[in-house]
N, C-alpha and C. Protein backbone atom coordinates (compact mmCIF):
# COMPACT_ATOMS: atom_id res chain seq x y z
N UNK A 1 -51.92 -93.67 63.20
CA UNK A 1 -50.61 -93.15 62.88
C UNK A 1 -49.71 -94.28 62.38
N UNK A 2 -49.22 -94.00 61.29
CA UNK A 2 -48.54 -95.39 60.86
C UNK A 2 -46.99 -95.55 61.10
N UNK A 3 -46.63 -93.97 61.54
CA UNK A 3 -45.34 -94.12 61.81
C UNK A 3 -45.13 -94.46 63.57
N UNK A 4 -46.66 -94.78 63.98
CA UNK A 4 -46.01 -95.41 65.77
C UNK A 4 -46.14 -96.92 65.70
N UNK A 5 -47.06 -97.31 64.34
CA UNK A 5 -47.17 -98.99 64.38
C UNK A 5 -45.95 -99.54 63.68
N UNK A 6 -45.57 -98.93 63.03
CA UNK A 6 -44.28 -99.91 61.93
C UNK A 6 -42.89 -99.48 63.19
N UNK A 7 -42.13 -100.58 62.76
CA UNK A 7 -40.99 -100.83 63.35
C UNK A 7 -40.08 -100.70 62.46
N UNK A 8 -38.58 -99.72 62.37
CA UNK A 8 -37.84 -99.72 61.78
C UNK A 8 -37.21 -100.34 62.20
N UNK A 9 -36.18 -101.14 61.48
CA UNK A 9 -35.28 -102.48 61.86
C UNK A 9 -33.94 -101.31 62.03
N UNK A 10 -33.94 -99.70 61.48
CA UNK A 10 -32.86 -99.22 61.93
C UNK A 10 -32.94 -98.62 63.12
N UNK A 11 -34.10 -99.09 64.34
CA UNK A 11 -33.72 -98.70 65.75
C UNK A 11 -32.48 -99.19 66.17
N UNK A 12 -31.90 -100.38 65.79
CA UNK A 12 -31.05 -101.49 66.45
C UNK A 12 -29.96 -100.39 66.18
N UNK A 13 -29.29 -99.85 64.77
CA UNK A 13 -28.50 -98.54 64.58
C UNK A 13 -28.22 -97.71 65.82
N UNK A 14 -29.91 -97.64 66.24
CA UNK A 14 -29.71 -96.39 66.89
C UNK A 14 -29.98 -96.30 68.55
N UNK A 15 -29.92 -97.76 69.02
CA UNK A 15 -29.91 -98.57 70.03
C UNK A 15 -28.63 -98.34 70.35
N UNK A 16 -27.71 -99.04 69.48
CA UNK A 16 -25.86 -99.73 69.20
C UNK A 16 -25.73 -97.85 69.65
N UNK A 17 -25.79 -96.87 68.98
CA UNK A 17 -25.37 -95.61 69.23
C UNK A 17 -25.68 -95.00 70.65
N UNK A 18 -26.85 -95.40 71.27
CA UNK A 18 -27.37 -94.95 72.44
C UNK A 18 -26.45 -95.89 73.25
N UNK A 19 -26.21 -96.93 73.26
CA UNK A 19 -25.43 -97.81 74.49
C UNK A 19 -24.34 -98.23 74.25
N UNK A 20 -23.31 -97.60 73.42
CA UNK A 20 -22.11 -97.99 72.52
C UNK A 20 -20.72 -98.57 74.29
N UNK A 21 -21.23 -97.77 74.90
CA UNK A 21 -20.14 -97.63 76.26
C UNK A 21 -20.67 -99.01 77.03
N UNK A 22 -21.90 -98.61 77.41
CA UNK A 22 -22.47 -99.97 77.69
C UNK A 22 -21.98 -101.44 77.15
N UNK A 23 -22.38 -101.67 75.80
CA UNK A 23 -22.57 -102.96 75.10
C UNK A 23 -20.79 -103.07 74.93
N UNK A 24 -19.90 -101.98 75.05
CA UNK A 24 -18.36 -102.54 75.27
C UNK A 24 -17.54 -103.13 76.85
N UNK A 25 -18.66 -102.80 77.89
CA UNK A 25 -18.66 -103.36 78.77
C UNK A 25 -19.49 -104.24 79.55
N UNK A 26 -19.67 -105.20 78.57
CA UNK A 26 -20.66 -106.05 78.28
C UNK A 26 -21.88 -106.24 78.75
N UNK A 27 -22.26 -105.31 79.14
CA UNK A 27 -23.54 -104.77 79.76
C UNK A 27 -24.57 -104.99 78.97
N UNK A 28 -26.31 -105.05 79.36
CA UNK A 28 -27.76 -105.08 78.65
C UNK A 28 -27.88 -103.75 77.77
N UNK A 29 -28.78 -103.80 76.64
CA UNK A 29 -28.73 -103.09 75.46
C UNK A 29 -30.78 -102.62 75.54
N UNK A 30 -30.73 -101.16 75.01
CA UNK A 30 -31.87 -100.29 74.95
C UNK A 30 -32.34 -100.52 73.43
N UNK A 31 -33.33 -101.31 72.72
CA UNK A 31 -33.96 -101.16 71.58
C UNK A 31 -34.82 -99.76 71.46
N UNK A 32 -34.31 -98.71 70.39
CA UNK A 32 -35.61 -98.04 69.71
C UNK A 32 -36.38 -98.47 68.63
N UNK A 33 -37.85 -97.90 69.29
CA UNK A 33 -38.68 -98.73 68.17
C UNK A 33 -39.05 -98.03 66.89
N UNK A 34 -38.79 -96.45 67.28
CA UNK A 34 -38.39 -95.45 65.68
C UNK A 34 -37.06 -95.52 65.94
N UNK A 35 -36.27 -94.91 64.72
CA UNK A 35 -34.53 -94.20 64.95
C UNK A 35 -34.87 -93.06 64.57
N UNK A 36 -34.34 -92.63 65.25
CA UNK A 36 -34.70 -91.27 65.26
C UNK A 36 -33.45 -89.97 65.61
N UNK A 37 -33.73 -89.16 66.06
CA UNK A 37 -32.66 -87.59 66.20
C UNK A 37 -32.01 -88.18 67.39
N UNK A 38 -31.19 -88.81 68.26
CA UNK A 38 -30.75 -88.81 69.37
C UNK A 38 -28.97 -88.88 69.37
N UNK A 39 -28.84 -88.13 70.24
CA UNK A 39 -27.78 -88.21 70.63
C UNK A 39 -27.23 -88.61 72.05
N UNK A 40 -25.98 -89.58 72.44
CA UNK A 40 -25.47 -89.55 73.37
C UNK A 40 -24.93 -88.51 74.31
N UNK A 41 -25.26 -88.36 75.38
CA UNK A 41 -24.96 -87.29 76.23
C UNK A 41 -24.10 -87.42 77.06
N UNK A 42 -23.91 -88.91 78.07
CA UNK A 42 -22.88 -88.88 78.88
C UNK A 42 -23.46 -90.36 79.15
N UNK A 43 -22.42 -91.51 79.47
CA UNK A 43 -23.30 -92.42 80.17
C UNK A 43 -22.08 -92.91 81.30
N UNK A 44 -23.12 -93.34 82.43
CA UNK A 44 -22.10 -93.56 83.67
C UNK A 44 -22.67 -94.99 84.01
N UNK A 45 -21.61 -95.92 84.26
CA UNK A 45 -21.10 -97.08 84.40
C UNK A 45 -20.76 -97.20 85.70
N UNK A 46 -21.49 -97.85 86.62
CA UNK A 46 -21.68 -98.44 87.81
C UNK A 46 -21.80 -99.55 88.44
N UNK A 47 -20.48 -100.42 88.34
CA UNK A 47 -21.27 -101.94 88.33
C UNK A 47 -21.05 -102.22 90.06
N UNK A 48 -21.15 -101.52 90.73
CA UNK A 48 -21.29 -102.37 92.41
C UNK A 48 -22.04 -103.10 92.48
N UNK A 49 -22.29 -102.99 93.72
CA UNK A 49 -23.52 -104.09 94.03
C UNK A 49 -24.74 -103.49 93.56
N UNK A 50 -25.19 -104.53 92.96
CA UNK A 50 -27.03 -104.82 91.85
C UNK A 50 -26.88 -104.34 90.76
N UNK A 51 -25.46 -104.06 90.00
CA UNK A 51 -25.32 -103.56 89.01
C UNK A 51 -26.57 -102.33 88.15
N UNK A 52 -26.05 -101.25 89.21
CA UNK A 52 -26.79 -99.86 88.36
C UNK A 52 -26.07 -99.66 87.08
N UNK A 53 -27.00 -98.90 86.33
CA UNK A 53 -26.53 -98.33 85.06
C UNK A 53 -27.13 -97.63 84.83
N UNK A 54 -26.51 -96.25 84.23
CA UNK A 54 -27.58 -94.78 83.84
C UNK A 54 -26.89 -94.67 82.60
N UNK A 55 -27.43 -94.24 81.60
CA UNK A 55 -27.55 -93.62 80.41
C UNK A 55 -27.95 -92.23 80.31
N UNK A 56 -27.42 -91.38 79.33
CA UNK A 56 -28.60 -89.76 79.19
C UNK A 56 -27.83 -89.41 77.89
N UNK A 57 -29.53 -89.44 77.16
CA UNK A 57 -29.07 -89.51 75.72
C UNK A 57 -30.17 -88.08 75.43
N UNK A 58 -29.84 -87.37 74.09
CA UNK A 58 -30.71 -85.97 74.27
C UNK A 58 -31.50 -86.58 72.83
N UNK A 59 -32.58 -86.17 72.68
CA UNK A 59 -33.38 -86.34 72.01
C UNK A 59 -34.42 -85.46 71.02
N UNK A 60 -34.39 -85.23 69.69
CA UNK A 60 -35.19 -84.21 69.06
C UNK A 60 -36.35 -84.35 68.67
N UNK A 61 -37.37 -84.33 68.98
CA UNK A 61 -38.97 -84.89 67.97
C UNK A 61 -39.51 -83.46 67.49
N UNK A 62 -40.62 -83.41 67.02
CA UNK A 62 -41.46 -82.82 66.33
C UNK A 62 -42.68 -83.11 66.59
N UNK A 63 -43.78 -82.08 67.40
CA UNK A 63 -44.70 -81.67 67.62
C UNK A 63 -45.66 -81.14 66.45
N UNK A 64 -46.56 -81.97 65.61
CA UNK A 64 -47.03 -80.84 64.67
C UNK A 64 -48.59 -81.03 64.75
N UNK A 65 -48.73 -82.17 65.81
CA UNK A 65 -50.46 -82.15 65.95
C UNK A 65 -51.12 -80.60 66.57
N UNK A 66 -52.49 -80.27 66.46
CA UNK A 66 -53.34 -79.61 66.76
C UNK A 66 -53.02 -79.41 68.22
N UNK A 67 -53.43 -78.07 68.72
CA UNK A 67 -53.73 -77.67 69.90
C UNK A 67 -54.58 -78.71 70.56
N UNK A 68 -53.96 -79.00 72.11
CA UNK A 68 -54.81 -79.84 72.67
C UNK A 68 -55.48 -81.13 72.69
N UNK A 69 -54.30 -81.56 71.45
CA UNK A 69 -54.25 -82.85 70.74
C UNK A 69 -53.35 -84.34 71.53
N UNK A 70 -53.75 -85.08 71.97
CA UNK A 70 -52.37 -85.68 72.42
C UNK A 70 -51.06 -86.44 71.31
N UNK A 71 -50.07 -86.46 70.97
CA UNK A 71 -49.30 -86.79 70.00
C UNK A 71 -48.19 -87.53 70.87
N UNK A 72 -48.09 -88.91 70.54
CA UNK A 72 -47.06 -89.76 70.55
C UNK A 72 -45.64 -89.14 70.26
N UNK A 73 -44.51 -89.03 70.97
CA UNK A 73 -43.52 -88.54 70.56
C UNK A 73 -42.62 -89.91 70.05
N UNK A 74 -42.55 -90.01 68.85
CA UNK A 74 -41.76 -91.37 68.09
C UNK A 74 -40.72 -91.43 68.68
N UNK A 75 -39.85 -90.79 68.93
CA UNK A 75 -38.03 -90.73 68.83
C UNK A 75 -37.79 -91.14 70.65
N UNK A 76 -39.37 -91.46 71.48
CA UNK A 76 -39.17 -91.52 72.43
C UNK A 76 -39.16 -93.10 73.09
N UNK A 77 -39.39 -93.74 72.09
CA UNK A 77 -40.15 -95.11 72.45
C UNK A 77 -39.10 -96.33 72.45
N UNK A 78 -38.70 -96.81 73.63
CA UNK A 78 -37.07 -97.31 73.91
C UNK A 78 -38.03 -98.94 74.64
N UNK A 79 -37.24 -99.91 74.65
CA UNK A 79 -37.58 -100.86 75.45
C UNK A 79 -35.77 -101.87 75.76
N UNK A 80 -35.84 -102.58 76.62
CA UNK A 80 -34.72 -102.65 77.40
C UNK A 80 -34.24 -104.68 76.68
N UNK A 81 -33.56 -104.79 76.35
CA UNK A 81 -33.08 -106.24 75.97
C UNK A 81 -33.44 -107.18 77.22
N UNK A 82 -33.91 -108.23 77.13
CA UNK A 82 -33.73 -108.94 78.41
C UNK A 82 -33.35 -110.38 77.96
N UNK A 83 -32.48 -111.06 79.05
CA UNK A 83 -31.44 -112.26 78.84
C UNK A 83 -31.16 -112.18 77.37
N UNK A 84 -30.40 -110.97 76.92
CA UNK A 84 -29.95 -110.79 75.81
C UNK A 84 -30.73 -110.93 74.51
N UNK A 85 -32.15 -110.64 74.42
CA UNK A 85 -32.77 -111.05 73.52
C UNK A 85 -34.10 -109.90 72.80
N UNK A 86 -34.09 -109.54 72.01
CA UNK A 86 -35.09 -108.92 72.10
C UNK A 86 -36.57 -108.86 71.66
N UNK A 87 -36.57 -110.51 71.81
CA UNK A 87 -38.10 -110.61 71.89
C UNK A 87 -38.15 -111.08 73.47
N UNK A 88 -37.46 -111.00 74.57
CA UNK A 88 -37.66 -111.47 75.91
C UNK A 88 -37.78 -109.74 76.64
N UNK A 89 -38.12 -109.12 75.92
CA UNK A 89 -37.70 -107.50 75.96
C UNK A 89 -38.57 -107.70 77.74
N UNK A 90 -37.77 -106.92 78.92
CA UNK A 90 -38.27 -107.16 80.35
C UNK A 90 -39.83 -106.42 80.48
N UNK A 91 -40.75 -107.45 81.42
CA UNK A 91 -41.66 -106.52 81.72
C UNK A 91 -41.80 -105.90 82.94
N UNK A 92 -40.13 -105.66 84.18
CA UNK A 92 -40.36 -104.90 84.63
C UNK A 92 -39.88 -103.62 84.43
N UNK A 93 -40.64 -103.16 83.57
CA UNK A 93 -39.58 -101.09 82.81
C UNK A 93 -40.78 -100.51 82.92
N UNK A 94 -40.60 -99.52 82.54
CA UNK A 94 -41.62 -98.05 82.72
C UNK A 94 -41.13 -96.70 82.66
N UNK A 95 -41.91 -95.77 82.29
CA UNK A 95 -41.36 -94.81 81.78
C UNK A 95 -42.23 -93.85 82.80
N UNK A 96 -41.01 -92.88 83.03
CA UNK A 96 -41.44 -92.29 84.11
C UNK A 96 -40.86 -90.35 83.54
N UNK A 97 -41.36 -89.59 84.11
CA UNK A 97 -41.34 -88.11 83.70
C UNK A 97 -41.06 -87.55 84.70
N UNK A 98 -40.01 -86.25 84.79
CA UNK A 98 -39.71 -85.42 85.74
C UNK A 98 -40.82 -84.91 86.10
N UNK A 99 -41.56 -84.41 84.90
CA UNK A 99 -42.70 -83.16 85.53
C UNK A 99 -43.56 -83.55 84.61
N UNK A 100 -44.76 -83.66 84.80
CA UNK A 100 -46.29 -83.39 83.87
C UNK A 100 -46.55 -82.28 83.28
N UNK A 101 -45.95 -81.36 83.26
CA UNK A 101 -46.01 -80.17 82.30
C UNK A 101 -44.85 -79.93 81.86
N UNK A 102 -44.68 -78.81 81.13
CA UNK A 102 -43.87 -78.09 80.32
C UNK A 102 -44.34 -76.35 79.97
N UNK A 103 -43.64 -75.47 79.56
CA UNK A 103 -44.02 -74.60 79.48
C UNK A 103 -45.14 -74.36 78.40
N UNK A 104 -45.48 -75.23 77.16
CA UNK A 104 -46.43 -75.26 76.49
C UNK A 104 -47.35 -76.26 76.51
N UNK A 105 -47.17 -77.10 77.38
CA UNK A 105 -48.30 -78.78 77.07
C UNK A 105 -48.10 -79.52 78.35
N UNK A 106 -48.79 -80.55 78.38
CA UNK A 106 -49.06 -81.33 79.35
C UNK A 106 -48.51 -82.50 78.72
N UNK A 107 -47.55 -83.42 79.43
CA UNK A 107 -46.94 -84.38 79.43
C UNK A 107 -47.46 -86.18 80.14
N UNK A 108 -47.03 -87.00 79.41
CA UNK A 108 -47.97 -88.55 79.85
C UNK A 108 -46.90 -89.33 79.05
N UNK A 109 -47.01 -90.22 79.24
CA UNK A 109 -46.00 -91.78 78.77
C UNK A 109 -47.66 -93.06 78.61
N UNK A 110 -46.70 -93.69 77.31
CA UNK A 110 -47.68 -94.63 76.84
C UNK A 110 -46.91 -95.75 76.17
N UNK A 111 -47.60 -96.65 76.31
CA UNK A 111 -46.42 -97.60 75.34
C UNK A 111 -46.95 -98.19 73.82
N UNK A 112 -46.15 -99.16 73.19
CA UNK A 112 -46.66 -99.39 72.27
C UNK A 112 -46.15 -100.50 71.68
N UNK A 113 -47.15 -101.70 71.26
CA UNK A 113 -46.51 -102.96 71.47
C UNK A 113 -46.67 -103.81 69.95
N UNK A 114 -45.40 -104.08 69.33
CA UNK A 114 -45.22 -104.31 68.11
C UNK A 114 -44.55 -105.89 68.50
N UNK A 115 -46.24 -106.24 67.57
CA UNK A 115 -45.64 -108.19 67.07
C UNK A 115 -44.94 -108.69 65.71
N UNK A 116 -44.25 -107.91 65.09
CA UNK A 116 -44.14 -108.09 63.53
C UNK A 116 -42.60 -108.68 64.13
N UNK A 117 -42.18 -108.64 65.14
CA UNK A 117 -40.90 -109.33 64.68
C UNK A 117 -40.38 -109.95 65.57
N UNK A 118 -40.58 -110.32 66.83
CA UNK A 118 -40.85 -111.69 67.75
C UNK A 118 -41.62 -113.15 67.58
N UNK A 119 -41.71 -114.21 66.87
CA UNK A 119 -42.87 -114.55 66.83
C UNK A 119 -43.55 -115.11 68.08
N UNK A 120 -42.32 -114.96 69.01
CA UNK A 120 -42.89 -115.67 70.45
C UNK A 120 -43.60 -115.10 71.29
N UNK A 121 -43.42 -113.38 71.23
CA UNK A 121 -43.90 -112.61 71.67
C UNK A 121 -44.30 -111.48 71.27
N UNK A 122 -45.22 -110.33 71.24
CA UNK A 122 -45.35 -109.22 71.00
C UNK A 122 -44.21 -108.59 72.09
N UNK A 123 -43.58 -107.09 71.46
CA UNK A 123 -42.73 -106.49 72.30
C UNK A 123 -43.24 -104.99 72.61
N UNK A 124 -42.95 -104.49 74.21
CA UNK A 124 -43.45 -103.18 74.50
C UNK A 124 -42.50 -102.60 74.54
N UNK A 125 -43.34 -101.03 73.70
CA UNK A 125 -41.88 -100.07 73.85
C UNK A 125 -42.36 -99.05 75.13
N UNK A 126 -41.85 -98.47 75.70
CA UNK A 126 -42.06 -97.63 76.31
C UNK A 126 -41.92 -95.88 76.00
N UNK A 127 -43.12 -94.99 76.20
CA UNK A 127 -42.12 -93.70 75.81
C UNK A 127 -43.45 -92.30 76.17
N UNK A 128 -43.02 -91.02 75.52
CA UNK A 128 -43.65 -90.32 76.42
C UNK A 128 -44.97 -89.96 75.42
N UNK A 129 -45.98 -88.84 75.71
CA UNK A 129 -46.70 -88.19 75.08
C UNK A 129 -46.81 -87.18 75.42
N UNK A 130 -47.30 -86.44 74.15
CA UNK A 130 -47.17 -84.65 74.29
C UNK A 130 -48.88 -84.01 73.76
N UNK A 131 -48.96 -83.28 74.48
CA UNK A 131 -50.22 -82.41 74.19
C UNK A 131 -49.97 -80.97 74.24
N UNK A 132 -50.14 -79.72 73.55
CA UNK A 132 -49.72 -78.44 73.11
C UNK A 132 -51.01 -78.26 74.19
N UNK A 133 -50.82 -77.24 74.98
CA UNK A 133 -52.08 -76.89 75.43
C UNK A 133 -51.97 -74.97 75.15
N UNK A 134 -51.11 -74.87 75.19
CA UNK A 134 -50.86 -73.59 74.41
C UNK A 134 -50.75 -72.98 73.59
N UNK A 135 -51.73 -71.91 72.74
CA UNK A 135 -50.46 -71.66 71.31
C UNK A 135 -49.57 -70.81 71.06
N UNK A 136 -49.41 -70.03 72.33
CA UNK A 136 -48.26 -69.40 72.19
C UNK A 136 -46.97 -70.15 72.25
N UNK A 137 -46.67 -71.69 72.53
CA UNK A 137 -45.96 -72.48 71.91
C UNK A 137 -45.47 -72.77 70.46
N UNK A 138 -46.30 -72.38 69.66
CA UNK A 138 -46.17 -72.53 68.58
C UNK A 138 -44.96 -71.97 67.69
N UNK A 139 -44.31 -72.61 66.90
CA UNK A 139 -42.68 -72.00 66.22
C UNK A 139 -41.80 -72.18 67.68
N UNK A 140 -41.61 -72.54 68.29
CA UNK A 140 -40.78 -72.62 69.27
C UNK A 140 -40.59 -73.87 69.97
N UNK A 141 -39.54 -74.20 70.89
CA UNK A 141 -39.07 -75.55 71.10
C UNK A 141 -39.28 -75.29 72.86
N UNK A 142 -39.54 -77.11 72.95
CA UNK A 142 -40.12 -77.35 74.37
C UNK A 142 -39.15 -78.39 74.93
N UNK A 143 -38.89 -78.45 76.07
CA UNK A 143 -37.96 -79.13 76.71
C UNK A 143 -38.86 -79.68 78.14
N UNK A 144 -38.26 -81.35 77.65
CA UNK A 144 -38.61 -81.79 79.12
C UNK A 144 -37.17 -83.14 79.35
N UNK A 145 -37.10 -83.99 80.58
CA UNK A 145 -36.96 -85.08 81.06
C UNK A 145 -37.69 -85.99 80.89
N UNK A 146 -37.68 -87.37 80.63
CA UNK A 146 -38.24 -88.11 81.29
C UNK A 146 -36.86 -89.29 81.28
N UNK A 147 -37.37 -90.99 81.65
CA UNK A 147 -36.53 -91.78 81.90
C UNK A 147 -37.02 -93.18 82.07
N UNK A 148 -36.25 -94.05 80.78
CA UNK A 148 -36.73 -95.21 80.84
C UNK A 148 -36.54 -96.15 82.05
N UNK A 149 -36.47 -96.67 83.04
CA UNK A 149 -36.06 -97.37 84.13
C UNK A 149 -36.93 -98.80 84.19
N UNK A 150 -35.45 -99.87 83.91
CA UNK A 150 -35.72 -101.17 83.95
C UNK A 150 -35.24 -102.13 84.98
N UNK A 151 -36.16 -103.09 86.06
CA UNK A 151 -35.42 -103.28 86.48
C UNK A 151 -35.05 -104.66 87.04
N UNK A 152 -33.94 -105.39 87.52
CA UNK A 152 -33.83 -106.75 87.04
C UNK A 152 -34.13 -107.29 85.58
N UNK A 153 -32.97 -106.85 85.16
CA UNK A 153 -32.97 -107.11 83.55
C UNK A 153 -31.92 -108.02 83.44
N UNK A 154 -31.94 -109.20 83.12
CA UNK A 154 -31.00 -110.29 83.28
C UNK A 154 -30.30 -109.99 81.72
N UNK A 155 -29.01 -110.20 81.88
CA UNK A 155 -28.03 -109.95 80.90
C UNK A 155 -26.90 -111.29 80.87
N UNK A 156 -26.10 -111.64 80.19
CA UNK A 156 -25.00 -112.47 80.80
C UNK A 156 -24.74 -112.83 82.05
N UNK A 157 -25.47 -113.86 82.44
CA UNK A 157 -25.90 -114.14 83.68
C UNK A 157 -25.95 -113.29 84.78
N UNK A 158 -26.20 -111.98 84.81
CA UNK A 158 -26.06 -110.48 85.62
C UNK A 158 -27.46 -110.22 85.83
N UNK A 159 -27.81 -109.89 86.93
CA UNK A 159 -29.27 -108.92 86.76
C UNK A 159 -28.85 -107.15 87.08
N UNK A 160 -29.13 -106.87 86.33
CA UNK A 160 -29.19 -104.94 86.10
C UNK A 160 -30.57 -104.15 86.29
N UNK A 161 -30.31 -103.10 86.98
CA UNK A 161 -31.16 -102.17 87.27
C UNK A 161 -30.91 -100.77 86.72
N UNK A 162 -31.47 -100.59 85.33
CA UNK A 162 -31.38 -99.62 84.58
C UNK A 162 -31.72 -98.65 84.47
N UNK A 163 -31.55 -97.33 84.30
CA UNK A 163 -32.06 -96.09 84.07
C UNK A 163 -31.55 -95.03 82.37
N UNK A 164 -32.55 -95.01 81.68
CA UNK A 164 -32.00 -94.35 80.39
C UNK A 164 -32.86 -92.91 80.64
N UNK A 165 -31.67 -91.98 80.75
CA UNK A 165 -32.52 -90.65 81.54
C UNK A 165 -32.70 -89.96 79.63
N UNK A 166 -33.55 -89.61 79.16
CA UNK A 166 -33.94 -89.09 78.09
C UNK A 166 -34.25 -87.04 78.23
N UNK A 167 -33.53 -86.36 77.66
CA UNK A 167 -33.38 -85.17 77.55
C UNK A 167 -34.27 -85.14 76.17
N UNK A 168 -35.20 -84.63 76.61
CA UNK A 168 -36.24 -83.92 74.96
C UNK A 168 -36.50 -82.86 74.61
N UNK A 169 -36.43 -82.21 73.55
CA UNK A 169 -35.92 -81.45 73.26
C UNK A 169 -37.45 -81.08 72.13
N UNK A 170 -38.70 -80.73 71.98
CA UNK A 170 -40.10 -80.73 71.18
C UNK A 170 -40.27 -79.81 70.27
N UNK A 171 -39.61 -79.53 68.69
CA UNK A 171 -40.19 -78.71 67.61
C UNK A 171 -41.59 -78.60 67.64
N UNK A 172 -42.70 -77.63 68.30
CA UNK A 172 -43.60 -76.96 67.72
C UNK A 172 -43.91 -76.53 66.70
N UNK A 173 -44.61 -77.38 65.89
CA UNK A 173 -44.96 -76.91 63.93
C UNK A 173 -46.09 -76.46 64.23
C-alpha cells in the first residue's frame, strides 16, 4: 500500500489543527503520519499533578478493501512529539481500542514506522485496523473509539501523560 508507506509532510497541518489548544498552552504536540478528514471535538486541559492531557478529535476514513480483508485505516496513524522533537517521537505510546468489534468488522491497532525524515531515527506511528467481516456492512458507515495514550512524554522540561481519544467514523465502499 503506498499510501501507508509515504509520509505527507501535510500531517504537521493537521497535527497544528488536532492540538491547536494544546500547543497554545505550551503543551507536547500529536504528529499525523497521513492528513487526513479529522476534526477537533473537544480538548480538556489538565495540568495538576503529572500533567494529564486528553484530546478527542473525530475522524473519517474509508473502508474499500474486500470482505474479510484486514485494511490499515490511514487517517488513524498519530505518534506523540517527544522533548519537542519529532524524530525523538516517545516509545512509551500505544494505541489502544474501546472494543474489538464493531457492528460490521473486527477491530486491531498496528503501527507503522517511517525513516524518510529523521535521519537519526526511524519514527512509529501508531493507529488502528479494520477488517469487514460482514457484508451487510457494505454502503454504510461504522463507528468505533479507540485512543492514542502516551506516556512520560517530556516536553519543555515537563513530563506529560497523554491521551488522544480518536472517534472513527468507517465509509464502507
Amino acid at each position: 500500500m503506498n499510501n501507508i508507506t509515504q509520509t505527507l509532510l501535510g500531517g504537521a497541518a493537521l497535527a497544528a489543527l488536532a492540538t491547536a489548544s494544546a500547543m497554545a498552552a505550551d503543551a507536547p504536540v500529536v504528529a499525523a503520519l497521513h492528513p487526513g478528514h479529522a476534526t477537533v471535538l473537544k480538548t480538556s486541559m489538565h495540568n495538576a499533578k503529572g500533567n494529564k492531557l486528553t484530546t478527542t478529535i473525530a475522524i473519517n476514513s474509508t473502508n474499500t478493501a474486500g470482505l474479510k480483508k484486514v485494511q490499515k485505516l490511514i487517517y488513524t496513524y498519530y505518534t506523540y512529539y517527544d522533548s519537542g522533537s519529532f524524530c525523538n517521537s516517545s516509545e512509551k505510546q500505544k494505541q489502544t481500542l474501546q472494543s474489538k468489534k464493531t457492528k460490521y468488522a473486527k477491530l486491531g491497532t498496528s503501527t507503522e514506522t517511517y525513516s524518510g525524515y529523521c535521519s537519526t531515527a526511524p519514527t512509529v506511528f501508531y493507529g488502528d485496523t479494520y477488517k469487514l467481516t460482514k457484508s451487510s456492512g457494505e454502503g454504510k458507515v461504522d463507528n468505533f473509539v479507540s485512543a492514542l495514550v502516551g506516556k512520560k512524554i517530556h516536553y519543555n522540561g515537563e513530563v506529560y501523560n497523554i491521551t488522544q481519544n480518536e472517534d472513527v467514523s468507517v465509509n464502507i465502499e
